[in-house]
Every structure is written in structure tokens, then in C-alpha cells.
N, C-alpha and C. Protein backbone atom coordinates (compact mmCIF):
# COMPACT_ATOMS: atom_id res chain seq x y z
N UNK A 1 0.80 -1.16 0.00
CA UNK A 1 0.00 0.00 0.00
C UNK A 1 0.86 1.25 0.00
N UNK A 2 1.98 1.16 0.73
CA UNK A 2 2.78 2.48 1.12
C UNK A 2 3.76 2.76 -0.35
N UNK A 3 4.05 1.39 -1.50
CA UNK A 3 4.40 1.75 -2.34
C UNK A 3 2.98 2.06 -3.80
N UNK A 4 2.26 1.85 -3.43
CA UNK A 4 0.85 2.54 -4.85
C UNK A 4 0.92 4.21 -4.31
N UNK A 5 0.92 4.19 -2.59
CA UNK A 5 0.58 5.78 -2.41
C UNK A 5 1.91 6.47 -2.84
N UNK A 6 2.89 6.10 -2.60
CA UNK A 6 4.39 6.60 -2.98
C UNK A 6 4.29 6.71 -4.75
N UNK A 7 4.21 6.19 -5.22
CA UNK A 7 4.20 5.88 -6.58
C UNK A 7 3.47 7.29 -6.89
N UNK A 8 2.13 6.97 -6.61
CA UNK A 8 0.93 7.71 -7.17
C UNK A 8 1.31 9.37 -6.69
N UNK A 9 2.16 9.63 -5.34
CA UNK A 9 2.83 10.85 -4.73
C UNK A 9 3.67 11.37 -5.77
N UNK A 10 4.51 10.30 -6.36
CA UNK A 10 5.58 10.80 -7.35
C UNK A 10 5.46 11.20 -8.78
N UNK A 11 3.81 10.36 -8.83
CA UNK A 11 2.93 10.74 -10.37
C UNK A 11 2.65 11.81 -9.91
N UNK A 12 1.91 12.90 -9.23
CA UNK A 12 1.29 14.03 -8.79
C UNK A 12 2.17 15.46 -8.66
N UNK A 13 3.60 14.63 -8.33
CA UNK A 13 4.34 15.07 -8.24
C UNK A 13 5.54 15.93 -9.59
N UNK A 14 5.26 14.94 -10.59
CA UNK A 14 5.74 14.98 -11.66
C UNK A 14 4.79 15.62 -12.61
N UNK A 15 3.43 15.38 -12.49
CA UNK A 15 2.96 16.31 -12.65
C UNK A 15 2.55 17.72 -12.58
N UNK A 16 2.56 17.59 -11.43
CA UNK A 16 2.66 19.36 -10.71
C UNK A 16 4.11 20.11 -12.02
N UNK A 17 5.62 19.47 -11.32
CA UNK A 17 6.85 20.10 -12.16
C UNK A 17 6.20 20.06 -13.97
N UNK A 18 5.61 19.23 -14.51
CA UNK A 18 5.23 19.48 -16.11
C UNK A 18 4.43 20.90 -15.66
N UNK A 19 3.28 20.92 -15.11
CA UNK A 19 2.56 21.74 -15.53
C UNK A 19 3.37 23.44 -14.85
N UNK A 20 4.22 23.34 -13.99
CA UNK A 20 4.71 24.93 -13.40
C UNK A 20 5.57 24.41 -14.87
N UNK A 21 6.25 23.88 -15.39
CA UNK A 21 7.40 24.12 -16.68
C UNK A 21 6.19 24.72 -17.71
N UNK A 22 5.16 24.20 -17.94
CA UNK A 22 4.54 24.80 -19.13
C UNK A 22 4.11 26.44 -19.13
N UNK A 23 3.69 26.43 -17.34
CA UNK A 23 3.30 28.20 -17.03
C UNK A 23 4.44 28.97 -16.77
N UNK A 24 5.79 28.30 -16.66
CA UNK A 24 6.92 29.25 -16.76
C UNK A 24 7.05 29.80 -18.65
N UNK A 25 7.10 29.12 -19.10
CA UNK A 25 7.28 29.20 -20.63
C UNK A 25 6.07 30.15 -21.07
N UNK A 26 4.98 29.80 -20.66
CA UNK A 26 3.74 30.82 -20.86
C UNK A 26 3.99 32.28 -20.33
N UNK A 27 4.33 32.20 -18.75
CA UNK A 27 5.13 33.33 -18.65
C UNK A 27 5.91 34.57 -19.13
N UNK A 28 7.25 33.42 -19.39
CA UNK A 28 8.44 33.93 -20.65
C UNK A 28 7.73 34.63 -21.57
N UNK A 29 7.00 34.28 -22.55
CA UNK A 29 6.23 34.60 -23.71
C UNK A 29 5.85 35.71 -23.15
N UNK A 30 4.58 35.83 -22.35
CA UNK A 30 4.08 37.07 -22.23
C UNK A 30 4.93 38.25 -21.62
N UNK A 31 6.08 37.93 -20.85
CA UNK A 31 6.99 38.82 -20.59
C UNK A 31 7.80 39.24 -21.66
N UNK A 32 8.24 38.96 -22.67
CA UNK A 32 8.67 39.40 -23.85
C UNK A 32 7.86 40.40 -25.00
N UNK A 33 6.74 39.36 -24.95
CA UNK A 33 5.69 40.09 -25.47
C UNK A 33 5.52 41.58 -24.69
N UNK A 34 5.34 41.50 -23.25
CA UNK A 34 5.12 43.04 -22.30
C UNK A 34 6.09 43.98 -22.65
N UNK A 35 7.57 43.50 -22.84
CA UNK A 35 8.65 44.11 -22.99
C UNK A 35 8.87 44.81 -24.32
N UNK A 36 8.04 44.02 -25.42
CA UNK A 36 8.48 44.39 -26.77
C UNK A 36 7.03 45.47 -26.97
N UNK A 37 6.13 45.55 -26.21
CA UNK A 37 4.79 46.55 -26.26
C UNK A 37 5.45 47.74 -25.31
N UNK A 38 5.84 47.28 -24.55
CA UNK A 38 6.35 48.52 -24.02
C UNK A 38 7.01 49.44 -24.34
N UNK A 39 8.45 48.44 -25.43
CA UNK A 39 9.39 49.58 -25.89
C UNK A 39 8.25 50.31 -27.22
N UNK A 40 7.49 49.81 -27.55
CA UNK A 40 6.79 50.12 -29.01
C UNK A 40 6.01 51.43 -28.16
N UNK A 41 5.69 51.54 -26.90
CA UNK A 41 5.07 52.19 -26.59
C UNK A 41 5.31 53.69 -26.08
N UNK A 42 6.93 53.11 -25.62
CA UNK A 42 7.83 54.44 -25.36
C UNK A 42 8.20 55.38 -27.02
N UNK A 43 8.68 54.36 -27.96
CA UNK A 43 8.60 55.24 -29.18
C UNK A 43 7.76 55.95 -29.88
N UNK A 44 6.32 55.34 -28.99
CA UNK A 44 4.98 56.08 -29.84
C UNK A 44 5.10 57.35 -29.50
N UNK A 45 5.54 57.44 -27.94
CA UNK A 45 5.42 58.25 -27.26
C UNK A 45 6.34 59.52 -27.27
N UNK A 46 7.24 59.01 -27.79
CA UNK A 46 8.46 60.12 -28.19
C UNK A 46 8.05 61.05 -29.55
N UNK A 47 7.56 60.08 -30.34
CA UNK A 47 6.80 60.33 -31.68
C UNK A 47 5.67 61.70 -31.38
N UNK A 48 4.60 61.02 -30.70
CA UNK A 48 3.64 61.70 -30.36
C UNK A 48 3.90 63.47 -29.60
N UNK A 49 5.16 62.88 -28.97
CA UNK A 49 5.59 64.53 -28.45
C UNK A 49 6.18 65.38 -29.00
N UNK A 50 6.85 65.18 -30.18
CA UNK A 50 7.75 65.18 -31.08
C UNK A 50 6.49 66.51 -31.86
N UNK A 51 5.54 65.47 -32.77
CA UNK A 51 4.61 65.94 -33.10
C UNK A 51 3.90 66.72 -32.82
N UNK A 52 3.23 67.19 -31.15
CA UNK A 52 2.79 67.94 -30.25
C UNK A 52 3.83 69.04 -30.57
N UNK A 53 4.97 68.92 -30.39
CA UNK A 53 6.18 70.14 -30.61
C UNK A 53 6.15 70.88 -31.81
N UNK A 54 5.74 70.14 -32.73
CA UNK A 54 5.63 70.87 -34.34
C UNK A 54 4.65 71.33 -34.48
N UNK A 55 3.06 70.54 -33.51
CA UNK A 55 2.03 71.15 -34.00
C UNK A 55 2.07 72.65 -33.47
N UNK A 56 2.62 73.09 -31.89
CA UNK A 56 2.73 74.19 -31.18
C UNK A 56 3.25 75.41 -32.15
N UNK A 57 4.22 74.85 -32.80
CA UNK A 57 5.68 75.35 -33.23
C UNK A 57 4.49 76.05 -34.92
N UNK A 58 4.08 75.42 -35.15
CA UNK A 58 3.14 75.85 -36.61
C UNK A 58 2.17 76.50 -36.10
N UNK A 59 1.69 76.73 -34.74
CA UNK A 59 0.24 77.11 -34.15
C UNK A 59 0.92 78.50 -34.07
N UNK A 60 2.25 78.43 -33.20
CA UNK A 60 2.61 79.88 -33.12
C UNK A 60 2.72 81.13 -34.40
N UNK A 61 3.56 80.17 -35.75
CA UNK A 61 3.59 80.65 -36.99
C UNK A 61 2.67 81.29 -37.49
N UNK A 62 1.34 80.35 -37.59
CA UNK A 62 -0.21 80.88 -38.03
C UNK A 62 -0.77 82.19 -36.97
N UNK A 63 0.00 82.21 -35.97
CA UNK A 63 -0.73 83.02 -35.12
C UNK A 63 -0.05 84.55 -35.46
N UNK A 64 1.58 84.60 -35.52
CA UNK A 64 2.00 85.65 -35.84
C UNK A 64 1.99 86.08 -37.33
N UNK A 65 1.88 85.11 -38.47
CA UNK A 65 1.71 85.44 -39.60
C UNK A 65 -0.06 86.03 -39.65
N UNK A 66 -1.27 85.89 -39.32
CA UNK A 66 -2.13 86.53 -39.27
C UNK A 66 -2.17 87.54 -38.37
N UNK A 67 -1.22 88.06 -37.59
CA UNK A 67 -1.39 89.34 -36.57
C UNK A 67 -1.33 90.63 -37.52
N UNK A 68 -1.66 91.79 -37.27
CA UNK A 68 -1.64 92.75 -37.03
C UNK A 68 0.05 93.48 -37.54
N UNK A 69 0.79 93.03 -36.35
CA UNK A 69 2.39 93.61 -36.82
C UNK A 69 3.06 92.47 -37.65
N UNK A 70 2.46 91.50 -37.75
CA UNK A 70 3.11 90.34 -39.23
C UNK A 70 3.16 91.10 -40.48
N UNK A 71 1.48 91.67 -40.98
CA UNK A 71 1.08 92.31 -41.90
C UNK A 71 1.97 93.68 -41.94
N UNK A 72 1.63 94.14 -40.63
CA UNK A 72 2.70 95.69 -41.19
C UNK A 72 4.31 95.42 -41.09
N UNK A 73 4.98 94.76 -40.04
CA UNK A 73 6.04 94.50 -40.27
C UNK A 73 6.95 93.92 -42.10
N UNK A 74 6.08 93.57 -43.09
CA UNK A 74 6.13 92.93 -44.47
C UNK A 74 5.57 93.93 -44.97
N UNK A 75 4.48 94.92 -44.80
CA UNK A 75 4.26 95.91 -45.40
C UNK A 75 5.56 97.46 -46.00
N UNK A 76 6.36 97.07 -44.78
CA UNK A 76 7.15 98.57 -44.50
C UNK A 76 8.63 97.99 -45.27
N UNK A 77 8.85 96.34 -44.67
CA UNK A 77 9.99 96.05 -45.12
C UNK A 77 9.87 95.19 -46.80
N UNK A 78 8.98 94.59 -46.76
CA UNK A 78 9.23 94.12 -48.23
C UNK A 78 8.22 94.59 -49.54
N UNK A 79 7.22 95.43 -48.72
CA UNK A 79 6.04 95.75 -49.60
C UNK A 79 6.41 97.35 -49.70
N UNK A 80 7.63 97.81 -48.90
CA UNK A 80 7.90 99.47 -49.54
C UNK A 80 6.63 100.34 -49.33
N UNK A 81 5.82 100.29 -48.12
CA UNK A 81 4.81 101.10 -48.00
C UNK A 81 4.95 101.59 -47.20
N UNK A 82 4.62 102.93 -46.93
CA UNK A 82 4.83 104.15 -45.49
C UNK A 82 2.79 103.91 -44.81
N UNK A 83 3.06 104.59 -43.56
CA UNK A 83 1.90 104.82 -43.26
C UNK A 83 2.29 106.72 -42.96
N UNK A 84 0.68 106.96 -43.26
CA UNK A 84 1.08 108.43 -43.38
C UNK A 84 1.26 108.82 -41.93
N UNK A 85 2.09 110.08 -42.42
CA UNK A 85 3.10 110.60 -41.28
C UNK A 85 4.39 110.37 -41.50
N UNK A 86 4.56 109.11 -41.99
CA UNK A 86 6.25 108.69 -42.23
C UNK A 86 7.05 109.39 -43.08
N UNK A 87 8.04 109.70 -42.72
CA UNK A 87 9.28 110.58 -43.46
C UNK A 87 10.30 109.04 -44.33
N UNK A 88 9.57 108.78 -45.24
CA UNK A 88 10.22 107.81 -46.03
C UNK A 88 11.67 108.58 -46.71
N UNK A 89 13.06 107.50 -46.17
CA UNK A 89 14.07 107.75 -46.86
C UNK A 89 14.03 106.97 -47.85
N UNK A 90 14.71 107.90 -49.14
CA UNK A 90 15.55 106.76 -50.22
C UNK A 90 16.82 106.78 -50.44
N UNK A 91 17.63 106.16 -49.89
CA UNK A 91 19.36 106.64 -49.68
C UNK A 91 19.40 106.55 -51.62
N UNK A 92 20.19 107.32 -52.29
CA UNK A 92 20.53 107.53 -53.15
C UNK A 92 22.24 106.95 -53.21
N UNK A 93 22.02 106.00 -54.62
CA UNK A 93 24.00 105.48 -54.70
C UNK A 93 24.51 106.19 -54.84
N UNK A 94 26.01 106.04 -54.63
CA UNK A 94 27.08 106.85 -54.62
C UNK A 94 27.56 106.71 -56.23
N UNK A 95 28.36 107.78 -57.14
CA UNK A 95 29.24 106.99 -57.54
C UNK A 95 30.05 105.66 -58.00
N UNK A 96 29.39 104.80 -58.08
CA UNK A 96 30.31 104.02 -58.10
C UNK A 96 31.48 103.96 -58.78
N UNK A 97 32.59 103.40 -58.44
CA UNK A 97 33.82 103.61 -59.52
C UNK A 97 34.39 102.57 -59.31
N UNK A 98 35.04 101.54 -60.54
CA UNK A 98 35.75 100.28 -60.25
C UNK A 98 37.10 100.54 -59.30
N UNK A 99 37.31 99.40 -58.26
CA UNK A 99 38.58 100.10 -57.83
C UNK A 99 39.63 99.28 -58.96
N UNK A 100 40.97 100.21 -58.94
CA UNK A 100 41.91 99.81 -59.77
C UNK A 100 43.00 99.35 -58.74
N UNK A 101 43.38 98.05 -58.96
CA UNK A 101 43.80 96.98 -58.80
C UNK A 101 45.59 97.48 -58.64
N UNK A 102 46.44 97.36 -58.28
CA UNK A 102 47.66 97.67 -58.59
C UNK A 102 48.70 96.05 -58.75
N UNK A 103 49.14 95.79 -59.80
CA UNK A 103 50.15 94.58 -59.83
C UNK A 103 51.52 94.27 -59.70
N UNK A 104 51.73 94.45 -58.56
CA UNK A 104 53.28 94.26 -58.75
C UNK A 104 53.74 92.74 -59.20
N UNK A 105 54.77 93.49 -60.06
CA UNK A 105 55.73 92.14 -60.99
C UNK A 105 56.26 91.26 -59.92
N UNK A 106 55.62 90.14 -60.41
CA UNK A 106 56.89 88.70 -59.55
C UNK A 106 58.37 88.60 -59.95
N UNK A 107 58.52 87.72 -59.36
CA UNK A 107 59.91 88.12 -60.00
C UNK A 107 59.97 86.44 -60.01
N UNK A 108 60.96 86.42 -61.12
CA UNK A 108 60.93 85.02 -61.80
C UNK A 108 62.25 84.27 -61.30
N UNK A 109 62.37 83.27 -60.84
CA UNK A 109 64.11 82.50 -60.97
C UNK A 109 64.58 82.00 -62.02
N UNK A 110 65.53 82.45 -62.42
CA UNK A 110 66.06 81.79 -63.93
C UNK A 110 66.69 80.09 -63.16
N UNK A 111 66.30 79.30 -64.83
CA UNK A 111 66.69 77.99 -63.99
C UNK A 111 67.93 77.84 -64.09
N UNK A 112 68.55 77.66 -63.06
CA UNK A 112 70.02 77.35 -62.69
C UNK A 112 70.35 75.82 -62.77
N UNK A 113 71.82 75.80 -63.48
CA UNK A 113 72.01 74.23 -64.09
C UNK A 113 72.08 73.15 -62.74
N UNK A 114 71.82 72.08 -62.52
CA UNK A 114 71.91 71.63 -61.73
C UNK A 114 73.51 71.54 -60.86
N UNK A 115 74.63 71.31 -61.47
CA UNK A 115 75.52 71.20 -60.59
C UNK A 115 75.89 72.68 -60.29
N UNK A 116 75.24 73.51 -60.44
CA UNK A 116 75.72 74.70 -60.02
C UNK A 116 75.16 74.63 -58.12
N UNK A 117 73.66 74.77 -58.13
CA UNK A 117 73.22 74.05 -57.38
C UNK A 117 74.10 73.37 -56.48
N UNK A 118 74.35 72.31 -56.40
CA UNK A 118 74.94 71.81 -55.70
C UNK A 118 76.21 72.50 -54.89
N UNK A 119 76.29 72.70 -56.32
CA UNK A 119 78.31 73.49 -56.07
C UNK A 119 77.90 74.74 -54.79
N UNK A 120 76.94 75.20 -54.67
CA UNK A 120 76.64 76.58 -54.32
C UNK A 120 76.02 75.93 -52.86
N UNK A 121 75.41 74.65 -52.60
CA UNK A 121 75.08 74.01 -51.59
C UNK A 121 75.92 73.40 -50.66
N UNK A 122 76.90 72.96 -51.30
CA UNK A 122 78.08 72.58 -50.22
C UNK A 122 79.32 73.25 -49.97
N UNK A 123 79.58 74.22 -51.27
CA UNK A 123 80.75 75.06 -51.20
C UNK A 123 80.29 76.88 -50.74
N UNK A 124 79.16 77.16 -50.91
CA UNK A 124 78.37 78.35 -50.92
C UNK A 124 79.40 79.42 -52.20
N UNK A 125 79.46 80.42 -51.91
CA UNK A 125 79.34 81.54 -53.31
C UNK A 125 80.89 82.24 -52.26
């Protein structure tokens, strides 16, 4: 009797270790799986702020390009318009005159024969 209950202890037993090996592995899986949603989730997220930053960044644009001093600031500087009262300058050119260049001559080395050279390198002049 003490060996069927022993036996049947060590079947129950061996069973139990199969089935924690199958929920460790089930485990594993979903911990990888958690890990690989997670990082997907941090990049959404970088993305998403990223985006938030450009949308701000274009909100501000639209806001100062429809103002008030957008329009006149482009009016005065690229559209050449006064509002009255303004004492509009027009600087008038100068003169212009090419400047003239001055060249002084290089000066050339005549080629000297080679053993002179030498002669003039170890004996000098």
C-alpha cells in the first residue's frame, strides 16, 4: 500500500513540475511580449511629443503670420509702403567707380644648371 501511495505521490508530483514548466514558458512569452509593447510604446510616445512640438511650433507661426504687426512688419519692409506721417528715406547710390587693382611684378628664378646648385650648396658663393 505504502508503495501505490508513494508511486501515485511521485505521479502528482511529476505532474505538478510538467505543468509549473509549461506556465513558466507561458510566462516567458508574455513577458517578452510586455517588454516588446512597451518599448513600441515608449517610441509612440516620443513620436507623439515630437509631433505635439511641431504642431505648437506651426500654431505659433499661423498666429504671428495673421497678426496685425506680421502684416505691417512685411508691409514697411518688403512691400515698400509708409503709413502716413512717415518721413520715407531713399538713400541715393554713390558713384560708383571700379577700384583699380595695382600689380606688382613677380619676380621670376632663372633655372640654374643643376651642378651649379649643388656646387653653391656645399661650397656656398
Amino acid at each position: 500500500m505504502k508503495g501505490k501511495k508513494r508511486n501515485k505521490n511521485q505521479f502528482v508530483f511529476i505532474f505538478l513540475i510538467v505543468i509549473f514548466f509549461f506556465m513558466l514558458i507561458g510566462l516567458n512569452s508574455r513577458l517578452s511580449e510586455y517588454f516588446r509593447l512597451s518599448m513600441y510604446q515608449d517610441q509612440m510616445e516620443t513620436k507623439v511629443y515630437s509631433l505635439q512640438s511641431t504642431e505648437i511650433a506651426l500654431k505659433t507661426q499661423i498666429a504671428f503670420a495673421t497678426s496685425d504687426y506680421a502684416v505691417e512688419a512685411w508691409a514697411r519692409s518688403e512691400g515698400h509702403l509708409a503709413l502716413p506721417g512717415d518721413n520715407v528715406i531713399i538713400p541715393l547710390p554713390l558713384d560708383i567707380q571700379t577700384p583699380q587693382y595695382l600689380s606688382t611684378p613677380t619676380a621670376f628664378l632663372s633655372q640654374a644648371e643643376k651642378w651649379r646648385v649643388w656646387w653653391e650648396l656645399f661650397f656656398g658663393e
